[in-house]
PDB file of N, CA and C in Angstrom:
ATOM      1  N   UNK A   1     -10.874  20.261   3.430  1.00  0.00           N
ATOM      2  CA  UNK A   1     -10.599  18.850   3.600  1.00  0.00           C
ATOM      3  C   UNK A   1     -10.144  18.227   2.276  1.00  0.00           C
ATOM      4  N   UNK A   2     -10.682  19.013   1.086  1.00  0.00           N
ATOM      5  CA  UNK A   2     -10.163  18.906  -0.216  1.00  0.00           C
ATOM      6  C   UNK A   2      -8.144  18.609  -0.394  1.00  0.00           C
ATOM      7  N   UNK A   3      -7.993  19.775   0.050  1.00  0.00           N
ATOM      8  CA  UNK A   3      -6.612  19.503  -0.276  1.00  0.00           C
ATOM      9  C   UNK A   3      -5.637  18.649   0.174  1.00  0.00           C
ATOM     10  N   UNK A   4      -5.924  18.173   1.777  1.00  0.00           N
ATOM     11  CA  UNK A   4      -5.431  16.985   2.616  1.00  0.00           C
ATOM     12  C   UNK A   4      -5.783  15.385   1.727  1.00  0.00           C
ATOM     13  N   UNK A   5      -6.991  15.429   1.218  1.00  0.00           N
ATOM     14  CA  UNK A   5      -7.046  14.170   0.677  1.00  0.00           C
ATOM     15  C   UNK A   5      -6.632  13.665  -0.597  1.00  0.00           C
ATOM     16  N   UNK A   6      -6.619  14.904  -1.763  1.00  0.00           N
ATOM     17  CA  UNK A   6      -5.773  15.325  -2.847  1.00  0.00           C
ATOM     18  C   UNK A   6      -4.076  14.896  -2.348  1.00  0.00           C
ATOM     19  N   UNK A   7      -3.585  15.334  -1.604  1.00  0.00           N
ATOM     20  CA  UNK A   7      -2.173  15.505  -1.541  1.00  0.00           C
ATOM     21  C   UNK A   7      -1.760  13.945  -0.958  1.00  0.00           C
ATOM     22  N   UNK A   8      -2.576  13.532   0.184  1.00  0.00           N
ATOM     23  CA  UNK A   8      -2.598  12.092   0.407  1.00  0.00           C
ATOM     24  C   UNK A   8      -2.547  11.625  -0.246  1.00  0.00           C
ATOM     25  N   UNK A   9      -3.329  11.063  -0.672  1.00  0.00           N
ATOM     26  CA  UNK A   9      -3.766  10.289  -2.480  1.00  0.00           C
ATOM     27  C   UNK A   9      -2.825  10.106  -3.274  1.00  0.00           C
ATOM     28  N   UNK A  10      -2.419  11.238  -3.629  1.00  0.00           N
ATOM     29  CA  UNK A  10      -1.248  11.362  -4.827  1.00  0.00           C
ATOM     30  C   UNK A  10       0.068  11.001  -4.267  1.00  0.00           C
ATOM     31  N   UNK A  11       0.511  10.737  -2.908  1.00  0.00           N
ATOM     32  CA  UNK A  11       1.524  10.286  -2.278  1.00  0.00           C
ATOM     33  C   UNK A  11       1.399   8.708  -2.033  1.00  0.00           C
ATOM     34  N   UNK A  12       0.616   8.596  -1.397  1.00  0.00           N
ATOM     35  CA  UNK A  12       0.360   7.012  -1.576  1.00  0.00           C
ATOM     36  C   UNK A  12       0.069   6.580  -3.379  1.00  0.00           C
ATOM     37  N   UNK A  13      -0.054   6.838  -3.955  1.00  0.00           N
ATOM     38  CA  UNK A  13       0.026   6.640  -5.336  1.00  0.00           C
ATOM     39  C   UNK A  13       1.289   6.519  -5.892  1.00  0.00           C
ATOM     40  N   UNK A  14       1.753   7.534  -5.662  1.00  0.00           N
ATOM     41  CA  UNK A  14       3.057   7.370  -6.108  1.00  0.00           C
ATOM     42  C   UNK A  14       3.832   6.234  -5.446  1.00  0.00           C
ATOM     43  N   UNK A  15       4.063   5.943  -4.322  1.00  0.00           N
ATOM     44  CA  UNK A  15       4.612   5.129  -3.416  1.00  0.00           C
ATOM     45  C   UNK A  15       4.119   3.598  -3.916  1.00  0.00           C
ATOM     46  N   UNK A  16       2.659   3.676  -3.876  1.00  0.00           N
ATOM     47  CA  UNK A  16       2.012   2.150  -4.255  1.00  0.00           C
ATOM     48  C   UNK A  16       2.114   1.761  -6.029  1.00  0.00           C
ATOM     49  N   UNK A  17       3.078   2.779  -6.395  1.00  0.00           N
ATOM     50  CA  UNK A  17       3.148   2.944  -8.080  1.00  0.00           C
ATOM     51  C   UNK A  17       4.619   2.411  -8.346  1.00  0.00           C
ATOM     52  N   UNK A  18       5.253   2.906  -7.501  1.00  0.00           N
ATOM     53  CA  UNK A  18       6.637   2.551  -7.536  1.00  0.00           C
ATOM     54  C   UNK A  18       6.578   0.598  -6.919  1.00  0.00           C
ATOM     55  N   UNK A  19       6.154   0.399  -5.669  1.00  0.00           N
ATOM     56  CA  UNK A  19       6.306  -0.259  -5.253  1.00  0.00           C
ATOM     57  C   UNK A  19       5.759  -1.774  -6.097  1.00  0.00           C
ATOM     58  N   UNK A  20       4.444  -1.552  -6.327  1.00  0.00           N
ATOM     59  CA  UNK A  20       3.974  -2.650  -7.440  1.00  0.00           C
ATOM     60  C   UNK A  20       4.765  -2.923  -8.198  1.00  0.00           C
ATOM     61  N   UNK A  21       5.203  -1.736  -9.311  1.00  0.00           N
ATOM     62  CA  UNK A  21       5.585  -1.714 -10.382  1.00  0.00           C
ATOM     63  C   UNK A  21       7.058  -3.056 -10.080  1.00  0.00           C
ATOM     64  N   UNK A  22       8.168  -2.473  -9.155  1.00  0.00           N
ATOM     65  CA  UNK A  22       8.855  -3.050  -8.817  1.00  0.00           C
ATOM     66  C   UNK A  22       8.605  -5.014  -8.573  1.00  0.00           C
ATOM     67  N   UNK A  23       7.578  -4.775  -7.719  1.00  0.00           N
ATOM     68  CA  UNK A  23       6.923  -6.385  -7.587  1.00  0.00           C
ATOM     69  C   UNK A  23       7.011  -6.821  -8.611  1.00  0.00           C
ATOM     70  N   UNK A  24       6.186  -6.429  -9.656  1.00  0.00           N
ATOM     71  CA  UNK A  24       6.036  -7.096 -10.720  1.00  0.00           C
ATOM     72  C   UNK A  24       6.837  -7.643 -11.823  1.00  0.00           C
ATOM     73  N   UNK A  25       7.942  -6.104 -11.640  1.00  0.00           N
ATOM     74  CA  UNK A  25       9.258  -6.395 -12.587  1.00  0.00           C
ATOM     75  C   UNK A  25      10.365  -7.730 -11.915  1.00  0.00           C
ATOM     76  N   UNK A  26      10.465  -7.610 -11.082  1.00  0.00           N
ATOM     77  CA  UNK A  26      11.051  -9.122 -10.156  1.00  0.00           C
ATOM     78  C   UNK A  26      12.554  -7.989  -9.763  1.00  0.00           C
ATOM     79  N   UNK A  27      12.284  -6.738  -9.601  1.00  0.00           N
ATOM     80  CA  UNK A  27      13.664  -5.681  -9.649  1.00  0.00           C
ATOM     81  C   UNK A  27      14.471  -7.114  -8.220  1.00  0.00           C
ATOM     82  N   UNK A  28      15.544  -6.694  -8.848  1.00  0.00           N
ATOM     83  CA  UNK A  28      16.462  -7.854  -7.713  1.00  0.00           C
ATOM     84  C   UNK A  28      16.561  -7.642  -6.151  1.00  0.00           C
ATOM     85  N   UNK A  29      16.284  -6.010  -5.501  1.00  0.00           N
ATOM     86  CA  UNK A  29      16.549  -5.540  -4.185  1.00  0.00           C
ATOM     87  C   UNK A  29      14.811  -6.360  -4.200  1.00  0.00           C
ATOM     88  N   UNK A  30      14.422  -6.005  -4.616  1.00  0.00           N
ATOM     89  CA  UNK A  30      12.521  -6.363  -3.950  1.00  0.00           C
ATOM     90  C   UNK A  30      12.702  -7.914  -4.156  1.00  0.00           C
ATOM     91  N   UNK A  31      13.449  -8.717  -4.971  1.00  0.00           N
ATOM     92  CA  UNK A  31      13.055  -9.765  -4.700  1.00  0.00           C
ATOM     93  C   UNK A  31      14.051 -10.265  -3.752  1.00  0.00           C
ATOM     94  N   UNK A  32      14.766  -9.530  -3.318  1.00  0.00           N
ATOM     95  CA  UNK A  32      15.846  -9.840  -2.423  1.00  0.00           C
ATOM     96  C   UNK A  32      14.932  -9.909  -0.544  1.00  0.00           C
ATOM     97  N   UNK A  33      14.384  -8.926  -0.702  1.00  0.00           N
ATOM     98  CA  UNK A  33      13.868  -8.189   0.533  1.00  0.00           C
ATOM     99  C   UNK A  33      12.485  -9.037   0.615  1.00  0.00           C
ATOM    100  N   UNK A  34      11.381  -9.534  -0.567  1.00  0.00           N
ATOM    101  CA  UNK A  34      10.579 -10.793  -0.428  1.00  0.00           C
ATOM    102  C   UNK A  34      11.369 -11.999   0.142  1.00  0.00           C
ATOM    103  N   UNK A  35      12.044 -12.455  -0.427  1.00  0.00           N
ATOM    104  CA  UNK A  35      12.523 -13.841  -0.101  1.00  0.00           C
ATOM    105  C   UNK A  35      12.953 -13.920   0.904  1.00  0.00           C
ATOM    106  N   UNK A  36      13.954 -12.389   1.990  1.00  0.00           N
ATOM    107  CA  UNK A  36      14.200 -12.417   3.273  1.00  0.00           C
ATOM    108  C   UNK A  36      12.621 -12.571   4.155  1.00  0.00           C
ATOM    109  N   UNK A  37      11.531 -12.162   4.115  1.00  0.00           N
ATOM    110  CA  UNK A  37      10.509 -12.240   4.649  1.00  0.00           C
ATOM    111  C   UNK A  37       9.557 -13.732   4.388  1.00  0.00           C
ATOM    112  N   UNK A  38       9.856 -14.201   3.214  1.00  0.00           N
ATOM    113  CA  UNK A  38       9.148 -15.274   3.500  1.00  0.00           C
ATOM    114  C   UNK A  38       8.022 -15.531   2.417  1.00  0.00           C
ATOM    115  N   UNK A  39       8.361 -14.296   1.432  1.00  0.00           N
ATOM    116  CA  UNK A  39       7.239 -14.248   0.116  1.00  0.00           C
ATOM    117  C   UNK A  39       7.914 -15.296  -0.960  1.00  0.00           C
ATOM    118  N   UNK A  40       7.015 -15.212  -1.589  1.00  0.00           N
ATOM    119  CA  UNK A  40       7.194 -16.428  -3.143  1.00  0.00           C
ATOM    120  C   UNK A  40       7.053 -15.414  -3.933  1.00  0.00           C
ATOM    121  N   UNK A  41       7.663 -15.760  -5.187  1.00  0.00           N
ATOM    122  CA  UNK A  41       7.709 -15.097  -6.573  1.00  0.00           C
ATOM    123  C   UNK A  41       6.183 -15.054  -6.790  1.00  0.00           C
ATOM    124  N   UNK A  42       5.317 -15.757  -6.767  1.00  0.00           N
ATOM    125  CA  UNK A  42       3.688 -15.815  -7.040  1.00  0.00           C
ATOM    126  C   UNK A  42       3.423 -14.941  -6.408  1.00  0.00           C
ATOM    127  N   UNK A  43       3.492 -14.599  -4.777  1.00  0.00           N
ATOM    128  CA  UNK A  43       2.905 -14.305  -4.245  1.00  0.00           C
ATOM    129  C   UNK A  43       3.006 -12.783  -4.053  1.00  0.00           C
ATOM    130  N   UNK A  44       4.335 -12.405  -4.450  1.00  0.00           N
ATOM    131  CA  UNK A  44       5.020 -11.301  -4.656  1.00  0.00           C
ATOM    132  C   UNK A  44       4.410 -10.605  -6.258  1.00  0.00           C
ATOM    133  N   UNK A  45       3.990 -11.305  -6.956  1.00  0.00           N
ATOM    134  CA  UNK A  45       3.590 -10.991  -8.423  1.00  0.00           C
ATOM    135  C   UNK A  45       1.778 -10.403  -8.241  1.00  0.00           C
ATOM    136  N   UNK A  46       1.252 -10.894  -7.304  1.00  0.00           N
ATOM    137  CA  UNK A  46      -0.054 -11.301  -6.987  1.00  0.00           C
ATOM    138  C   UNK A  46      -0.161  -9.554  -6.165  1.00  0.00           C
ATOM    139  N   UNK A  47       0.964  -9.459  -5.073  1.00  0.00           N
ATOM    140  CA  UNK A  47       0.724  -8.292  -4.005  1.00  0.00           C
ATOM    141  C   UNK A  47       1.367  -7.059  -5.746  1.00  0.00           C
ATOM    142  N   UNK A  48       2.129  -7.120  -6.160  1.00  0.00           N
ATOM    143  CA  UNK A  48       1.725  -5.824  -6.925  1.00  0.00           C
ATOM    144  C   UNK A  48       0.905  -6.122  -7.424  1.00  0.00           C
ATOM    145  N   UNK A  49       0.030  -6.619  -8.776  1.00  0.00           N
ATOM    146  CA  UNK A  49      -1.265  -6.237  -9.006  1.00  0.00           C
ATOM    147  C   UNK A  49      -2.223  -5.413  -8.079  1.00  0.00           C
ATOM    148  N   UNK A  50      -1.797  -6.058  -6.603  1.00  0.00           N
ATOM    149  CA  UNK A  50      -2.703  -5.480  -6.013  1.00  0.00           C
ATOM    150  C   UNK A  50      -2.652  -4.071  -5.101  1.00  0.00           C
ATOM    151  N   UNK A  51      -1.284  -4.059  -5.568  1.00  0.00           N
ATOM    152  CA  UNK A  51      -0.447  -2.144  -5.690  1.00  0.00           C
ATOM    153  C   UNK A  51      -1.026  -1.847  -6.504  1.00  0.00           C
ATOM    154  N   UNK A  52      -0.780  -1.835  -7.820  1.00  0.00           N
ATOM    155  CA  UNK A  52      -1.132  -0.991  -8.972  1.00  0.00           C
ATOM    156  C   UNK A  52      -3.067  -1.282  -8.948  1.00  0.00           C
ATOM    157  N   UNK A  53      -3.080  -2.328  -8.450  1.00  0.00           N
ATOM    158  CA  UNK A  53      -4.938  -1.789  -8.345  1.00  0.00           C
ATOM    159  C   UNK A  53      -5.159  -0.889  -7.141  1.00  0.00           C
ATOM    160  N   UNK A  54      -4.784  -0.812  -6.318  1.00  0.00           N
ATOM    161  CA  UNK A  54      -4.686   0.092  -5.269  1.00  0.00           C
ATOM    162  C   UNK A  54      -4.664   1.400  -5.832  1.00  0.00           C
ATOM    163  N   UNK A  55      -3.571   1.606  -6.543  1.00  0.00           N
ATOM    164  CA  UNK A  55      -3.128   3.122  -7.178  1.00  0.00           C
ATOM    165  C   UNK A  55      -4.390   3.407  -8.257  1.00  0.00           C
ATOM    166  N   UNK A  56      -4.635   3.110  -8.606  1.00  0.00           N
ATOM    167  CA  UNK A  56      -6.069   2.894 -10.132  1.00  0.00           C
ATOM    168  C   UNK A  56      -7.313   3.857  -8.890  1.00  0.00           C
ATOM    169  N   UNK A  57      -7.282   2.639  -7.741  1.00  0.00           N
ATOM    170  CA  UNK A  57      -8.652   2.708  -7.148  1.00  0.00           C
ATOM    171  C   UNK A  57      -8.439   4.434  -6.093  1.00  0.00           C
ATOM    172  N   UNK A  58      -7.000   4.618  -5.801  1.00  0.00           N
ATOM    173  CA  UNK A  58      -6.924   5.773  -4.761  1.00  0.00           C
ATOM    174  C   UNK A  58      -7.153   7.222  -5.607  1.00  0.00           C
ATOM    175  N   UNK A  59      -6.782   6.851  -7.665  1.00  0.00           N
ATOM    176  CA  UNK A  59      -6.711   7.999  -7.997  1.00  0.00           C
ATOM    177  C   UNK A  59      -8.501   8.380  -8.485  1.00  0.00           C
ATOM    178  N   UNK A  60      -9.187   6.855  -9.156  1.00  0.00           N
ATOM    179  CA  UNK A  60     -10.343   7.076  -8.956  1.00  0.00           C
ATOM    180  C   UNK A  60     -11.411   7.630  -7.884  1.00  0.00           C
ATOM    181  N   UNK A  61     -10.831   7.564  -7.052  1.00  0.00           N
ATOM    182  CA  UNK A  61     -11.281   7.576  -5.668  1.00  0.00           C
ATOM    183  C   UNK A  61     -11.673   9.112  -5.775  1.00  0.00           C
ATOM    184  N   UNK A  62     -10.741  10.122  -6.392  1.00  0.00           N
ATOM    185  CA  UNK A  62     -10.992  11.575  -5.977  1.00  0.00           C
ATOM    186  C   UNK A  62     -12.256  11.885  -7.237  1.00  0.00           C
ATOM    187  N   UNK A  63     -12.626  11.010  -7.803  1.00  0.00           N
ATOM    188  CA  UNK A  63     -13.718  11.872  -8.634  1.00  0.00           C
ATOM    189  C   UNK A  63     -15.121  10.380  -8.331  1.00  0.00           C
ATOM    190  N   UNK A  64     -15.162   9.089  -7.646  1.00  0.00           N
ATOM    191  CA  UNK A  64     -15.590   8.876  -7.072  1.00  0.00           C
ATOM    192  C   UNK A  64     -15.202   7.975  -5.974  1.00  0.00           C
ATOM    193  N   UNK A  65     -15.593   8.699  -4.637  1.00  0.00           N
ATOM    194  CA  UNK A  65     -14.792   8.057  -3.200  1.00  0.00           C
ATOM    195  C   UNK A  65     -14.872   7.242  -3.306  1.00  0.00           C
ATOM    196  N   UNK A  66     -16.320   5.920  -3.443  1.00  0.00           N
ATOM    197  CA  UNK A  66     -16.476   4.786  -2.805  1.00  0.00           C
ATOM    198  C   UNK A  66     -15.061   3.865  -3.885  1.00  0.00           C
ATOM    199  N   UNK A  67     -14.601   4.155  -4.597  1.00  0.00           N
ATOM    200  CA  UNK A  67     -13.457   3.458  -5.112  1.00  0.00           C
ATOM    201  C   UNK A  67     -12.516   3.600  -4.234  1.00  0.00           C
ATOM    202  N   UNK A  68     -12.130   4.855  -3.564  1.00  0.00           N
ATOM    203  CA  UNK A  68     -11.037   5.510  -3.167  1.00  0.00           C
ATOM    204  C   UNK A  68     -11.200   5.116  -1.376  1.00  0.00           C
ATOM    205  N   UNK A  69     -12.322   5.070  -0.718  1.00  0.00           N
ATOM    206  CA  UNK A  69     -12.363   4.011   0.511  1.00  0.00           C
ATOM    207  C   UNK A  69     -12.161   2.682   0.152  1.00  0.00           C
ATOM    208  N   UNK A  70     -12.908   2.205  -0.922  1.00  0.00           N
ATOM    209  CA  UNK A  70     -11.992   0.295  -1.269  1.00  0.00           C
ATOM    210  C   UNK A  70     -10.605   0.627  -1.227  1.00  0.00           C
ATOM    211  N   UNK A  71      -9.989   1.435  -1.929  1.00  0.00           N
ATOM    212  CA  UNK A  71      -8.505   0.939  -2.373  1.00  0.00           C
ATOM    213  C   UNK A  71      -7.805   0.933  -1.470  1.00  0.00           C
ATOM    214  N   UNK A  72      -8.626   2.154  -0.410  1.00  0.00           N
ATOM    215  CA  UNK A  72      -7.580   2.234   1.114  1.00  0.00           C
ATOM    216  C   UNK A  72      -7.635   1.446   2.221  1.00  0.00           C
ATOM    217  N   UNK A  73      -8.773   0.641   1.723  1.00  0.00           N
ATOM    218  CA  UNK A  73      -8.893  -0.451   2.916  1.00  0.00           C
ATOM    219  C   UNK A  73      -8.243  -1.502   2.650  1.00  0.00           C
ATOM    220  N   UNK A  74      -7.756  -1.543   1.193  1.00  0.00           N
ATOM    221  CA  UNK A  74      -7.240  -2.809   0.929  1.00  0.00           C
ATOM    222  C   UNK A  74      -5.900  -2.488   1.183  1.00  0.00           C
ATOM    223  N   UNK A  75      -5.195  -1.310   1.038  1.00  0.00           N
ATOM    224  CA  UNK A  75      -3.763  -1.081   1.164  1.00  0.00           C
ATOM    225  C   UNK A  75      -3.735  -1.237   3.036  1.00  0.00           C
ATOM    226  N   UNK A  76      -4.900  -0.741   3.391  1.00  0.00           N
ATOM    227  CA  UNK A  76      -4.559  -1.274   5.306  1.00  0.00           C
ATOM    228  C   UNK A  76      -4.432  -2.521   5.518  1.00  0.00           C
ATOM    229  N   UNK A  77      -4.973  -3.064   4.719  1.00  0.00           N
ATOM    230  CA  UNK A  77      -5.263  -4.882   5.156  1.00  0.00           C
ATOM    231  C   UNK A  77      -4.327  -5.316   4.603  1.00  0.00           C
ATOM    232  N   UNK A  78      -3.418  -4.683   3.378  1.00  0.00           N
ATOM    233  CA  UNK A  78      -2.018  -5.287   2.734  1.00  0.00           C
ATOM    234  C   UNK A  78      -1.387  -4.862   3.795  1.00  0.00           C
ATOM    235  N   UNK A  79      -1.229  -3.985   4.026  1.00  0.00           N
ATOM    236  CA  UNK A  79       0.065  -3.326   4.925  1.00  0.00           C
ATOM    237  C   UNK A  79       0.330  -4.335   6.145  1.00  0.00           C
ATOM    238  N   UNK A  80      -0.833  -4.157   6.990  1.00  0.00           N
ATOM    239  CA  UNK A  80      -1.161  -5.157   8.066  1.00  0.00           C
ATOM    240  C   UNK A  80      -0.525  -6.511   8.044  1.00  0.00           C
ATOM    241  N   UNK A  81      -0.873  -7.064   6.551  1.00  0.00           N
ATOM    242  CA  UNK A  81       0.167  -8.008   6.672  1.00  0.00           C
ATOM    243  C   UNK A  81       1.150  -8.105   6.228  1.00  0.00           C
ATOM    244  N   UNK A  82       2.030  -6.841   5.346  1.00  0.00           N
ATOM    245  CA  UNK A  82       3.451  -6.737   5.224  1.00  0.00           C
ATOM    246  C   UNK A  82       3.973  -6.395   6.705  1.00  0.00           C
ATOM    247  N   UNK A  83       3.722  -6.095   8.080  1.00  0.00           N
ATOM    248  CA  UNK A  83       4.283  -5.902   9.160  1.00  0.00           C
ATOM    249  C   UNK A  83       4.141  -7.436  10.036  1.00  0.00           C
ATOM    250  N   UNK A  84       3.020  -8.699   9.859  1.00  0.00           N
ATOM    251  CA  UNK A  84       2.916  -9.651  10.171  1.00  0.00           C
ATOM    252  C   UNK A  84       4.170 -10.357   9.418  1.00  0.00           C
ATOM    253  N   UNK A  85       4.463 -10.085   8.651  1.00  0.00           N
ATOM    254  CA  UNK A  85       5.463 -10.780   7.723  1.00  0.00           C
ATOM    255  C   UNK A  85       6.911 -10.327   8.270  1.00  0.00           C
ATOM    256  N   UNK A  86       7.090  -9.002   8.240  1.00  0.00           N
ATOM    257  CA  UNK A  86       8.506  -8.635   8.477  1.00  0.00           C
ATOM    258  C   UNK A  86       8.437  -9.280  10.292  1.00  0.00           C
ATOM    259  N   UNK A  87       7.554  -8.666  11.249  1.00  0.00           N
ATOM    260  CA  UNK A  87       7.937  -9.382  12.443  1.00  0.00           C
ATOM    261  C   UNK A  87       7.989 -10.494  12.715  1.00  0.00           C
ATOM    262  N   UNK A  88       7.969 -11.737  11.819  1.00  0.00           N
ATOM    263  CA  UNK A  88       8.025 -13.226  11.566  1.00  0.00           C
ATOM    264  C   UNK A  88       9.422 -13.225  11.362  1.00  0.00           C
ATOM    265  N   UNK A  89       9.984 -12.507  10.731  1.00  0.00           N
ATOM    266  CA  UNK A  89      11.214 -12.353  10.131  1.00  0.00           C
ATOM    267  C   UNK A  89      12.224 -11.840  10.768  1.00  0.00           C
ATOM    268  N   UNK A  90      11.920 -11.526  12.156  1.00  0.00           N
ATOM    269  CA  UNK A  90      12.367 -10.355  12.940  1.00  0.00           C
ATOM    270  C   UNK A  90      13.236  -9.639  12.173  1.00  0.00           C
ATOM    271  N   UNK A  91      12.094  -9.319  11.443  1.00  0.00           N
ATOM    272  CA  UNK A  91      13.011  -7.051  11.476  1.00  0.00           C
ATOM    273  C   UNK A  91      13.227  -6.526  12.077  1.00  0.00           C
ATOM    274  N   UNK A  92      14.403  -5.725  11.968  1.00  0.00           N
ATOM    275  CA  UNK A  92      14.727  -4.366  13.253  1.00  0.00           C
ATOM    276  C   UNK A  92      12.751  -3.840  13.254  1.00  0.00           C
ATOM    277  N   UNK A  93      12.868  -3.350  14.567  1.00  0.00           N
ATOM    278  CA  UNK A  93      11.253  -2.576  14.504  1.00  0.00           C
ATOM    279  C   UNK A  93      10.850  -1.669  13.570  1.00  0.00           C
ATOM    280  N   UNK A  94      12.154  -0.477  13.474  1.00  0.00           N
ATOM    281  CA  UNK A  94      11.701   0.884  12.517  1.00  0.00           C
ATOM    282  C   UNK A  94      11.444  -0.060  11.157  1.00  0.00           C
ATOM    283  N   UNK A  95      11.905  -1.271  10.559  1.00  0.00           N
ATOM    284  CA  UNK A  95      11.863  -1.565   9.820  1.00  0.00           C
ATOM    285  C   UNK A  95      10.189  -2.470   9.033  1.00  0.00           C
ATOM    286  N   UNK A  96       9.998  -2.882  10.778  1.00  0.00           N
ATOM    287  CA  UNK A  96       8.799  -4.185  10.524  1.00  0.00           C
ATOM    288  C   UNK A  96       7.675  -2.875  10.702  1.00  0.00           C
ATOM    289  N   UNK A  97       7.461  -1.754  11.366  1.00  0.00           N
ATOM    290  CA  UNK A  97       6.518  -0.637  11.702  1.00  0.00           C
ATOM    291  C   UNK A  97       6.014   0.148  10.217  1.00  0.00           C
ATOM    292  N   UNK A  98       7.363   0.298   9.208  1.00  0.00           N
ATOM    293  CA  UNK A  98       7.193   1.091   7.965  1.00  0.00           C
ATOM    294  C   UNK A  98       6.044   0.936   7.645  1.00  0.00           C
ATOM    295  N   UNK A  99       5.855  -0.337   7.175  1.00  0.00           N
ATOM    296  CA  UNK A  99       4.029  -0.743   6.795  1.00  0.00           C
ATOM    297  C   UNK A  99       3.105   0.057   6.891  1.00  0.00           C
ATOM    298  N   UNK A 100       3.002  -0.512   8.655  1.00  0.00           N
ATOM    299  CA  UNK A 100       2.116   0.404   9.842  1.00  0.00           C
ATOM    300  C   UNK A 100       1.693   2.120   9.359  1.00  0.00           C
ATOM    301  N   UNK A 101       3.070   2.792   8.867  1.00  0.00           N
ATOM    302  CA  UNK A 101       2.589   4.256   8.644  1.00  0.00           C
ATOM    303  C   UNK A 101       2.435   4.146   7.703  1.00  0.00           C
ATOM    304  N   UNK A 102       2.613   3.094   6.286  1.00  0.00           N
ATOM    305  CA  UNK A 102       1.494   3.534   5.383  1.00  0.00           C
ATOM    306  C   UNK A 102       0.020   2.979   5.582  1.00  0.00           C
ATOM    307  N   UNK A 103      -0.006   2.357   6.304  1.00  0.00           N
ATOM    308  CA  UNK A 103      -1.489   1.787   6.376  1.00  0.00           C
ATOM    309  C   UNK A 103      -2.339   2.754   7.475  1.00  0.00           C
ATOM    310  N   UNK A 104      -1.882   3.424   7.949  1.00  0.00           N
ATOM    311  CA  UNK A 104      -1.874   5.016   8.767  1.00  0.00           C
ATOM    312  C   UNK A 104      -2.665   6.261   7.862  1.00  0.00           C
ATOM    313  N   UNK A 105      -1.454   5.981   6.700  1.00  0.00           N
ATOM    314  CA  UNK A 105      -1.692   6.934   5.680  1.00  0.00           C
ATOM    315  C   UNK A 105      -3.201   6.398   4.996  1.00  0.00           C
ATOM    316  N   UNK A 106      -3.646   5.153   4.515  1.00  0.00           N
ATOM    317  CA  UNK A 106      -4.029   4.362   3.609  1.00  0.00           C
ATOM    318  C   UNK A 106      -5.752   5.280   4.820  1.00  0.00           C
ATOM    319  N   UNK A 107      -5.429   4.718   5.978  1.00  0.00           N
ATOM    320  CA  UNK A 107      -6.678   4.868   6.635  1.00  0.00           C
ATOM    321  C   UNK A 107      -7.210   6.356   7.078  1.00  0.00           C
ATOM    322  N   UNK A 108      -6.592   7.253   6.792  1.00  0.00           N
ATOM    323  CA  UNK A 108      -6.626   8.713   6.778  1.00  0.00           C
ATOM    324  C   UNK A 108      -7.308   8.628   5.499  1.00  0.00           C
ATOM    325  N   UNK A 109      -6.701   8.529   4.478  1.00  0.00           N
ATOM    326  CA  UNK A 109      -7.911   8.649   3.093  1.00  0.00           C
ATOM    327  C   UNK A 109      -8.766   8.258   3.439  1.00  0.00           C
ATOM    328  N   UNK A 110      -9.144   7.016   3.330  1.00  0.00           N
ATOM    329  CA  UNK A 110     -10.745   6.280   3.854  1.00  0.00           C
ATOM    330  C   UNK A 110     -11.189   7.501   4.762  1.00  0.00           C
ATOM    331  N   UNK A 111     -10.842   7.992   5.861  1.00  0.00           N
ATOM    332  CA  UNK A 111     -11.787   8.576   6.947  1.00  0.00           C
ATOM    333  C   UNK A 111     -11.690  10.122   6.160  1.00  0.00           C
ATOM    334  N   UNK A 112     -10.985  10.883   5.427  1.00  0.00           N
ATOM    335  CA  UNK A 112     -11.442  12.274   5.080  1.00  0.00           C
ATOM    336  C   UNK A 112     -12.027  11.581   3.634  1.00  0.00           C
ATOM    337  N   UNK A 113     -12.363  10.644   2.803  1.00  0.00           N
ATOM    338  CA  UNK A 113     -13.297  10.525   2.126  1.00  0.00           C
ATOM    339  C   UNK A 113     -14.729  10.653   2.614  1.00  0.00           C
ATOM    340  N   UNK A 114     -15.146   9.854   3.843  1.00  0.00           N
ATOM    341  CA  UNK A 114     -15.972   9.951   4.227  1.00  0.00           C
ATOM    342  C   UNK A 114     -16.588  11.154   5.479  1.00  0.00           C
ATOM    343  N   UNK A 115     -15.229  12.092   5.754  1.00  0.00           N
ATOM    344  CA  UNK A 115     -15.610  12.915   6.086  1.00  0.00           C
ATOM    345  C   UNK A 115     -16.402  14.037   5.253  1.00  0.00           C
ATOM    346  N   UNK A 116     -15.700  14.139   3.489  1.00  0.00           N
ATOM    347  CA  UNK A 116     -16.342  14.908   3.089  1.00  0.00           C
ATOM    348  C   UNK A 116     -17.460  14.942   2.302  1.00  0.00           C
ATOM    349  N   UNK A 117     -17.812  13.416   2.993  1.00  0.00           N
ATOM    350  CA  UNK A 117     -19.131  13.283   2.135  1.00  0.00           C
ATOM    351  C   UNK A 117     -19.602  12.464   0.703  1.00  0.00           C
TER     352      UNK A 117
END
């Protein structure tokens, strides 16, 4: 169960590493793709921090879980509402769903953390 949650982890890391990072820098496609949905520069500055704390808490997580179930509950409860946001916005579906499979992913960590104890 070791290696499924290792390899998870480090994928959503990377992903929630890139993605913050981007937030934060104000990169022009991300602030392009906020402002189509309905985000603010604040609010957009606010959700990476809370990428890159995500990524902190998923890599802590493998040497102690209870960090690594917070970080993934919080990336479900972000995600959750990056798909409330895009379907406000009407996104094509494959587009407003993306979220959805990382918060898929986010909640698979949480449950083989606590599968292994």
């Amino acid at each position: 169960m070791r290696i499924p949650l290792i390899t998870l982890t480090v994928i959503l890391a990377a992903v929630f590493l890139s993605v913050g990072l981007s937030k934060l820098l104000g990169q022009q496609r991300t602030r392009e793709q906020m402002d189509h949905i309905g985000v603010s520069v604040g609010l957009t500055k606010i959700l990476g921090v809370l990428d890159l704390a995500g990524v902190v808490g998923l890599i802590v997580g493998l040497f102690w879980p209870p960090a690594g179930i917070a970080a993934a509950v919080g990336i479900v409860l972000e995600m959750i509402g990056a798909v409330i946001y895009h379907l406000r916005a009407r996104d094509p579906l494959p587009v407003s769903l993306m979220p959805l499979l990382f918060a898929v992913a986010a909640g698979a960590v949480a449950v083989l953390h606590v599968l292994a104890g």
